[in-house]
Each structure stands twice: as structure tokens, then as C-alpha cells.
Protein backbone atom coordinates (compact mmCIF):
# COMPACT_ATOMS: atom_id res chain seq x y z
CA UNK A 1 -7.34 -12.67 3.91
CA UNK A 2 -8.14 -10.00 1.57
CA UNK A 3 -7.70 -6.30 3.41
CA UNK A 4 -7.39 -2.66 1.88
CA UNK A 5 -3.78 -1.06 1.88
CA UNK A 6 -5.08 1.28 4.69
CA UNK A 7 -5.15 -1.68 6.76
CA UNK A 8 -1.72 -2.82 6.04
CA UNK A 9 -0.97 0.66 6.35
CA UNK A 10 -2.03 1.06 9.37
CA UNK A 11 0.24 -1.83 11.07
CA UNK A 12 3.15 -0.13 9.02
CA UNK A 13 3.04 3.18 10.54
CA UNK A 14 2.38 2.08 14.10
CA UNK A 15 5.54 -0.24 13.46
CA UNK A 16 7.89 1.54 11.57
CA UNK A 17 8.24 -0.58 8.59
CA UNK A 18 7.23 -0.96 5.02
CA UNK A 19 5.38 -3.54 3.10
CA UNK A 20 5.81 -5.00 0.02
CA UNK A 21 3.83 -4.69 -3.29
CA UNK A 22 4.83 -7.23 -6.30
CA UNK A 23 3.71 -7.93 -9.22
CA UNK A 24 1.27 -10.72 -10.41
CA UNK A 25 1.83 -10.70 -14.36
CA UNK A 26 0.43 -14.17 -14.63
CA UNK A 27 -0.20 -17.70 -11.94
CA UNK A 28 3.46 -18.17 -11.46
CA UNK A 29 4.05 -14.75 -10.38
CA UNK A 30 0.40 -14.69 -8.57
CA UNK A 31 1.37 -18.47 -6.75
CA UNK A 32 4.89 -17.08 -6.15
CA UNK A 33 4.22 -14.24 -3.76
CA UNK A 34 1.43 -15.80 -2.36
CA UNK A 35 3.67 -18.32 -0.83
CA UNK A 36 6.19 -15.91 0.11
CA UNK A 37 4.06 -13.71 1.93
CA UNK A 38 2.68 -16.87 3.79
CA UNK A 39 6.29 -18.37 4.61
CA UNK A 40 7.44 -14.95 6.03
CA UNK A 41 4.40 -14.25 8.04
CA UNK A 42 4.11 -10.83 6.47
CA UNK A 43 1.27 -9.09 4.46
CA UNK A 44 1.37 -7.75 1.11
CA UNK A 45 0.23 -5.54 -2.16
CA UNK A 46 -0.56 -7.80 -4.62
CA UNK A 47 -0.64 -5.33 -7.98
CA UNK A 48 -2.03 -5.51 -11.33
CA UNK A 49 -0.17 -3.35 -13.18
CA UNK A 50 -1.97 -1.75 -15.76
CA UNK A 51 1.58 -1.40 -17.77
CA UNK A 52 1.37 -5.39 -17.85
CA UNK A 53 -2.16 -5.51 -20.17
CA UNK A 54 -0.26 -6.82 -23.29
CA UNK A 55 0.91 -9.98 -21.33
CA UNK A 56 -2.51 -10.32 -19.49
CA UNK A 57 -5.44 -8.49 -18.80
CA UNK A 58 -7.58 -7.22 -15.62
CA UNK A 59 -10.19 -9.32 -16.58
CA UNK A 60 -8.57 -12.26 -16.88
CA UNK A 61 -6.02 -12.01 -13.75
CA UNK A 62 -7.79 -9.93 -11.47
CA UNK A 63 -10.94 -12.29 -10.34
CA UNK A 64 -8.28 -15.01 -9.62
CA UNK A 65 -6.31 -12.56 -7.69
CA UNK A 66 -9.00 -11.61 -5.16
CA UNK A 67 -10.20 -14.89 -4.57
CA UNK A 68 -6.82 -16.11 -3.89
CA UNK A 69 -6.37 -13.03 -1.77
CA UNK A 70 -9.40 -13.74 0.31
CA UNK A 71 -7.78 -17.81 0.66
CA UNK A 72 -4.34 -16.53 1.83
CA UNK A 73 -3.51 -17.14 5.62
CA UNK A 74 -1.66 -13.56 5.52
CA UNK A 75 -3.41 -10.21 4.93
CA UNK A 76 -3.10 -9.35 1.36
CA UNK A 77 -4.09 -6.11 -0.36
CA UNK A 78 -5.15 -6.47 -4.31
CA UNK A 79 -4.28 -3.43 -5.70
CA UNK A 80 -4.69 -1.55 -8.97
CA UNK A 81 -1.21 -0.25 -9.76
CA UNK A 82 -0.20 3.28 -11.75
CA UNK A 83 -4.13 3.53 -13.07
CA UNK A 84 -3.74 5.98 -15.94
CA UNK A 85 -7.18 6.71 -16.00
CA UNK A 86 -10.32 7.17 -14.19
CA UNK A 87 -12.25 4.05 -15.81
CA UNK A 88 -9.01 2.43 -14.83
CA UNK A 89 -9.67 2.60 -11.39
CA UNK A 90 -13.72 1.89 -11.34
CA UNK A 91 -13.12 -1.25 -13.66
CA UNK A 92 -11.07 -2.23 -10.75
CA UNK A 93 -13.30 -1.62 -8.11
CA UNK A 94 -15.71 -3.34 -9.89
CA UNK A 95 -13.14 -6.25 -9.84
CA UNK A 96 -13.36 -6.29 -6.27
CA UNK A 97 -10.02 -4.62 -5.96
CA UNK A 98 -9.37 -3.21 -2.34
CA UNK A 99 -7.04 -0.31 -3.19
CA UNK A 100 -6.63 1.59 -6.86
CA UNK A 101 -3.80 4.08 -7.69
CA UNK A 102 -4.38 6.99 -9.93
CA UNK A 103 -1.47 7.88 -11.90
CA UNK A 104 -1.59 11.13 -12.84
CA UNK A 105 1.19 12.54 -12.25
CA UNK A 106 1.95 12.81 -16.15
CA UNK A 107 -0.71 15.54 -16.44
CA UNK A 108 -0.58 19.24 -14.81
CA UNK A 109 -0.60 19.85 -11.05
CA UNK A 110 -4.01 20.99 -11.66
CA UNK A 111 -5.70 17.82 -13.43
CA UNK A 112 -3.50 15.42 -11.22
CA UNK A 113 -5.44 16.89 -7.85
CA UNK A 114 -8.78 16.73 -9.69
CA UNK A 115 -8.48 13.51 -10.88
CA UNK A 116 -7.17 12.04 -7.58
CA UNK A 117 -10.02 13.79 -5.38
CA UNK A 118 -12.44 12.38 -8.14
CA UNK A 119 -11.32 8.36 -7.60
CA UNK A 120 -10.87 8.97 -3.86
CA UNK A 121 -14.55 10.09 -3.33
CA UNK A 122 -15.99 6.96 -6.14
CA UNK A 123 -13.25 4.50 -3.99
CA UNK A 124 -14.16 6.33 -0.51
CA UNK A 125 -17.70 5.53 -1.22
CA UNK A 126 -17.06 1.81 -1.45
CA UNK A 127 -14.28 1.64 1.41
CA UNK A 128 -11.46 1.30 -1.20
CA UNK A 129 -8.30 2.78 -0.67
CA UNK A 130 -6.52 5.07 -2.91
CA UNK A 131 -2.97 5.66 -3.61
CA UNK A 132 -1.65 8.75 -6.08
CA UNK A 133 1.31 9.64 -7.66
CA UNK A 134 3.48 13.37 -7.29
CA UNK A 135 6.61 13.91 -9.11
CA UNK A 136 8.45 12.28 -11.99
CA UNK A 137 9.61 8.69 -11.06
CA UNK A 138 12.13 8.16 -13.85
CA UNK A 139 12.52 4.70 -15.95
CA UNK A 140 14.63 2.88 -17.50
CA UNK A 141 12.20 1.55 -20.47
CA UNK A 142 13.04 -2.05 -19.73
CA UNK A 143 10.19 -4.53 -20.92
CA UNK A 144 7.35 -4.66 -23.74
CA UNK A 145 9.48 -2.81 -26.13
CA UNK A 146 11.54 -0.79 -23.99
CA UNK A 147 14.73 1.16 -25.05
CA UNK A 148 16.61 0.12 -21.77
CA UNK A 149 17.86 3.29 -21.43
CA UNK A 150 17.64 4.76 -18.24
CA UNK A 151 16.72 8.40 -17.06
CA UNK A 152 18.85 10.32 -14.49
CA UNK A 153 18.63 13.64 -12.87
CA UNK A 154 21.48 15.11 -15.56
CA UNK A 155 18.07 15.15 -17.58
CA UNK A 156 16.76 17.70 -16.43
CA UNK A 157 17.47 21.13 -15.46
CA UNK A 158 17.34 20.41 -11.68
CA UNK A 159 16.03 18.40 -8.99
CA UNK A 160 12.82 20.69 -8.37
CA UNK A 161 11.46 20.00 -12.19
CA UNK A 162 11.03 16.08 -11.08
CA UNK A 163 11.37 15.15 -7.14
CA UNK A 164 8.42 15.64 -5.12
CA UNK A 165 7.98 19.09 -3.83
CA UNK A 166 7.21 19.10 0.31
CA UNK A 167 4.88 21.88 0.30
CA UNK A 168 3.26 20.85 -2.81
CA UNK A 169 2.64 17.28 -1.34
CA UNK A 170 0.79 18.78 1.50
CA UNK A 171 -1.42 21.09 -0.81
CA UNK A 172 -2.09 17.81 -2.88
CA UNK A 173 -2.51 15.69 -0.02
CA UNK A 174 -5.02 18.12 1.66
CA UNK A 175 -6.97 18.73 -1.83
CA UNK A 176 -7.66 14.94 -2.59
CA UNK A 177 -8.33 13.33 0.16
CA UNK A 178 -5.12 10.77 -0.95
CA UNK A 179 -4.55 7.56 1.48
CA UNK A 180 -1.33 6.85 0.21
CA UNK A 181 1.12 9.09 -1.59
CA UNK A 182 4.19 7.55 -4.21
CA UNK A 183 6.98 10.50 -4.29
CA UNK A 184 9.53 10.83 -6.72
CA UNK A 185 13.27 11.06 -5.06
CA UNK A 186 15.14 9.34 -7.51
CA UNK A 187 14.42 5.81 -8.27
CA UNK A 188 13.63 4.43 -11.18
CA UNK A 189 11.22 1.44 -12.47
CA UNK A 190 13.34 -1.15 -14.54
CA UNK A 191 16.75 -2.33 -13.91
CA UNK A 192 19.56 0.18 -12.65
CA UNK A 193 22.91 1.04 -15.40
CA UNK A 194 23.87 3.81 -13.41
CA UNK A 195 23.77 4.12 -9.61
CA UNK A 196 20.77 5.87 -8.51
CA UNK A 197 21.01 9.48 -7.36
CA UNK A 198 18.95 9.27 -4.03
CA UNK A 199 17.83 12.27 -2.21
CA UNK A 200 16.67 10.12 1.08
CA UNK A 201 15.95 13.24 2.97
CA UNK A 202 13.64 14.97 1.63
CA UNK A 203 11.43 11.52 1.93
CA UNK A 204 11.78 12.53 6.14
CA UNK A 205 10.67 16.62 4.46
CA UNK A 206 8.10 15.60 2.87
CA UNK A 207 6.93 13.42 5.64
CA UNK A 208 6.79 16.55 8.22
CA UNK A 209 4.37 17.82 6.04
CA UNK A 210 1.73 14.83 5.46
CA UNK A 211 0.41 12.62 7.36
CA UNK A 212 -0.21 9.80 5.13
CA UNK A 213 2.07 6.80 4.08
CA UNK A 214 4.55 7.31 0.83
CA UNK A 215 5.07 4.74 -1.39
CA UNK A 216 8.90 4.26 -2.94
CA UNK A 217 8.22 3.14 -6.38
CA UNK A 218 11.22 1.86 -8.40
CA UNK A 219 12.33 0.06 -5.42
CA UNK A 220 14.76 -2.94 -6.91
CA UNK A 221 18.09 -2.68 -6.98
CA UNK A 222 19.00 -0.55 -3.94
CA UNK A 223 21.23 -1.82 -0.95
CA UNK A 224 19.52 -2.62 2.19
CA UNK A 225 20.86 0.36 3.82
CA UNK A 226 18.97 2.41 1.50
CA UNK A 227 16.15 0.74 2.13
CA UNK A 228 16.48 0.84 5.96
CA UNK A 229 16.78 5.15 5.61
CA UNK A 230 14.03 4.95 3.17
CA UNK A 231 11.98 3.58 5.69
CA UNK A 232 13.38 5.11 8.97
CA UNK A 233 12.12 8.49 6.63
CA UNK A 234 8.75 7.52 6.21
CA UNK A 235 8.22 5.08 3.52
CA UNK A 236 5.59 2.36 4.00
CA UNK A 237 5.50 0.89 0.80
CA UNK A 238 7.58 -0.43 -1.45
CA UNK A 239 6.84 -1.52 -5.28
CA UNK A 240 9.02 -4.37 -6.02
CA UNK A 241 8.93 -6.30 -9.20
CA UNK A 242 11.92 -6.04 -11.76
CA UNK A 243 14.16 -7.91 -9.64
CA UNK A 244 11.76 -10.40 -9.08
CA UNK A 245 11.14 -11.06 -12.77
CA UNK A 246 14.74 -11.25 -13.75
CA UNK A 247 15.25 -14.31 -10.58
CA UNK A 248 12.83 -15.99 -12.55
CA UNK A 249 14.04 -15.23 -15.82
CA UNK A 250 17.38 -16.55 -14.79
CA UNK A 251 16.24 -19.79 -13.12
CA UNK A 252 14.78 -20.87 -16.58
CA UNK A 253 17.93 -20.24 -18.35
CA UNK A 254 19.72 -21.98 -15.88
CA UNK A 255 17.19 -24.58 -17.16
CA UNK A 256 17.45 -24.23 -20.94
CA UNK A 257 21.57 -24.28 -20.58
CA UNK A 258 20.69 -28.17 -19.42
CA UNK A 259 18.20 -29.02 -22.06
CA UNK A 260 21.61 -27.26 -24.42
CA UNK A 261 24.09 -29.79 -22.62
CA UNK A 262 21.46 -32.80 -23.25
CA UNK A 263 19.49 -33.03 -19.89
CA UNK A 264 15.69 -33.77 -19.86
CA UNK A 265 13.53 -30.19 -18.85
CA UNK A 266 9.66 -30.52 -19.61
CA UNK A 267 7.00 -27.23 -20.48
CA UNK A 268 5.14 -27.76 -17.00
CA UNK A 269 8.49 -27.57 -15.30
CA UNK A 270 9.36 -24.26 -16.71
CA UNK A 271 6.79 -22.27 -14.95
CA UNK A 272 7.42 -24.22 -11.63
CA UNK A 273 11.25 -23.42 -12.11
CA UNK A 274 10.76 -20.02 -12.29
CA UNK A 275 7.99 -19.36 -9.41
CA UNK A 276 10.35 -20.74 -6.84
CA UNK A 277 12.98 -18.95 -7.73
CA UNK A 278 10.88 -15.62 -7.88
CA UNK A 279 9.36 -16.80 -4.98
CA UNK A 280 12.97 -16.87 -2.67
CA UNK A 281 13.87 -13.49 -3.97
CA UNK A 282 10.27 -12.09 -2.80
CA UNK A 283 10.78 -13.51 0.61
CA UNK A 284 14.38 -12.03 0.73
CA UNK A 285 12.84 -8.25 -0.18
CA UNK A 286 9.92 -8.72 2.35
CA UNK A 287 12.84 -9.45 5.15
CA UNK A 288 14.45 -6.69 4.16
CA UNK A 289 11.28 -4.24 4.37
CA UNK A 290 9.94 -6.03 7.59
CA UNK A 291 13.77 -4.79 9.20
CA UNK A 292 14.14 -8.42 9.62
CA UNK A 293 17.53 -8.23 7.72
């Protein structure tokens, strides 16, 4: 059933747990979590990431991913993820997206609260949600040409030039109208060399000061304590994806290493190989954000 992320929101907060958002970069990945979602019981974010364009477009994956939304037997969210424009967002309203994120947190304070307040009152309009981005949530470049290096706090001069700022996050929060709000605390989008430094408290700072639900982004690769602090703090959504991806990635290999020692492995089962493995590791992360493990 196809629902906004307020919704799902909504049962997160008066629950105390977090749901997941992953990735749909093509059918296998779309049919994956899907099933996932339905064998756990649990609702979901299911993003287009507008990163993702060069392997496949809004137009061509988001139609398929509402109407399989609106077929699930779980409440799923289709969501427009780090939007790095305006247009961005309307296209995917027009998409019949339930929930957009404006990403602007690469511009100044200034143009990232006018541009939020200006998607939340076009998506407001339509009863679409809208999540926004404060801070610098550092990467590690992995993917579509990617260096694979990844940032760390020694890049900068201190913690206050990237992580989310409390009393900024309410100023922002009470400017734009934001339904959702991703923080920066020291995760990082791609796969993890070094150990994350996490600053897990000032998710439960920042939360004393709005009263809206923050989004983790960069959320692979950390233990499931982490993730259980993360949550008891005040995150209610998680963007999960990299992970994911590399189950899948591995699954096939498996595959290819038989077709190297002489074993039979067809194109049509390649895809299939890799959604159920993607698919297992999606239902282990939903557990974990659900407190079920």
C-alpha cells in the first residue's frame, strides 16, 4: 500500500524504532525489497536516488515503483532521495512520488532554508512529504566513477564545520516547515576503510531541540549496537543501500566462480541470483531497525 513517510513516521515515533529506506536501482533491487518488506511484516522507503540516473532514470523506474508500491501488502513510502534541485523534486511529485528530499545542504545556510521551505509548501500543497538535509554527511566516492576514498573528520578543522549544529537544526526546522530532517554525525555513504567516528549524542541534542524525525544517512556498515543508540537517540530513518548492493554483487560472483570451474549459470539466472541474496540482507537490516535483533 503506497503511504507518505509521515505516515511511516508516525508509527516510528509512537514506537521507538526506525524504518528502512533502500534503494531500487533497477527490478531486481525494486522485486528484492519488496519481498523483504512483505516477509518481515515491516514498512519501508523505497528511494530513487537521483545519484543512480546514469544506471536508470526517474522516468523509467519511478512509474513501476509506485504501482508496485500501491500492490504491496506492507505500507511502502516511494521516495525521491538527496533531490539536488527544485525541478528534482516536482518531476517527482509529478511521478506520483509520496515523499521528496531536497538536498541542499551543499549550498549556504541561507539558500538551503529557502529552498527547503520552497519544496515543502509545492509538496505540502499536494500532501507529499518532505525530507531535507543539514550538515556534511561525508563519502567515500564508491560507485559510478568513484575514487573510493573515504572522508573522515581529520578533514576538517573540527567537528562544528560538518556535524549538524542543534540550535541551527531548530532555526532550520522552524524556517521550512521540514517533515523529516537527515543530520550529519559522522557516517558516511559508500563502504567504510576506516571505522566511523560517531558522535551518537548529539543525535539525542539535536533531538531536544526538534520535533521532527532525523534520518541517519550512510547507515551500512555499523554494528547493531550503534544502530540500537542511534535509534534510542531519535533516529527514525535509516538509508540503507551499499551493503545491500555488495550481497548482491557477491552472490553473482559466487556464480561466475562456477561458470570458471565448468558449471552451467544462464543470463536470466543472474539477476534472480542476486535479488535473493540482496533480498536476505534487506530483511536482516529491517530486523535490526524494527529492534527485532
Amino acid at each position: 500500500m503506497l503511504v507518505t513517510l509521515k505516515e511511516l513516521m508516525q508509527d516510528a515515533e509512537e514506537k521507538g524504532y526506525a524504518v528502512g529506506a533502500f534503494n531500487a536501482t533497477g527490478l531486481e533491487t525494486l522485486s528484492a525489497v519488496i519481498a523483504a518488506a512483505e516477509e518481515t511484516g515491516h514498512g519501508i522507503v523505497l528511494n530513487h536516488a537521483e545519484v543512480h540516473t546514469p544506471i536508470i532514470s526517474i522516468e523509467d523506474i519511478g512509474p513501476i515503483m509506485v504501482e508496485r508500491a500501491k500492490a504491496a501488502k506492507v505500507p511502502i513510502c516511494v521516495h525521491l532521495d538527496h533531490g539536488q534541485s527544485v525541478e528534482s523534486c516536482i518531476k517527482a511529485i509529478r511521478t506520483g512520488f509520496t515523499s521528496v528530499m531536497i538536498d541542499a545542504s551543499g549550498a549556504d545556510y541561507e539558500q538551503n532554508v529557502k529552498d527547503t521551505a520552497l519544496v515543502c509548501r509545492l509538496a505540502h500543497s499536494v500532501g507529499v512529504t518532505v525530507e531535507a538535509e543539514l550538515g556534511h554527511i561525508f563519502s567515500s566516492n564508491n560507485g559510478l566513477g568513484g575514487s573510493g576514498e573515504q572522508e573522515t573528520i581529520e578533514s576538517y578543522a573540527s567537528e562544528d564545520d560538518v556535524y549538524t549544529d542543534p540550535n541551527t537544526a531548530k532555526d532550520f526546522v522552524e524556517r521550512t516547515g521540514v517533515d523529516a530532517l537527515a543530520i550529519a554525525f559522522g557516517t558516511a555513504h559508500g563502504i567504510y576503510q576506516k571505522k566511523p567516528k560517531l558522535d551518537l549524542d548529539r543525535i539525542r541534542l539535536i533531538r531536544e531541540k526538534v520535533n521532527i524525525p532525523l534520518v541517519m544517512h550512510g547507515g551500512s556498515g555499523l554494528s547493531v549496537e550503534e544502530y540500537r543508540t542511534a535509534i534510542k537517540n531519535g533516529i527514525r530513518k535509516i538509508n540503507y543501500y551499499t551493503y545491500m548492493a555488495l550481497a548482491g554483487g557477491k552472490a553473482v560472483k559466487e556464480a561466475m566462480d562456477k561458470v570458471a570451474a565448468g558449471e552451467s549459470v544462464f543470463y536470466h539466472d543472474i539477476p534472480l541470483i542476486a535479488a535473493r541474496a540482496m533480498k536476505e540482507n534487506v530483511k536482516e537490516a529491517i530486523r535490526i531497525f524494527s529492534l527485532e535483533v
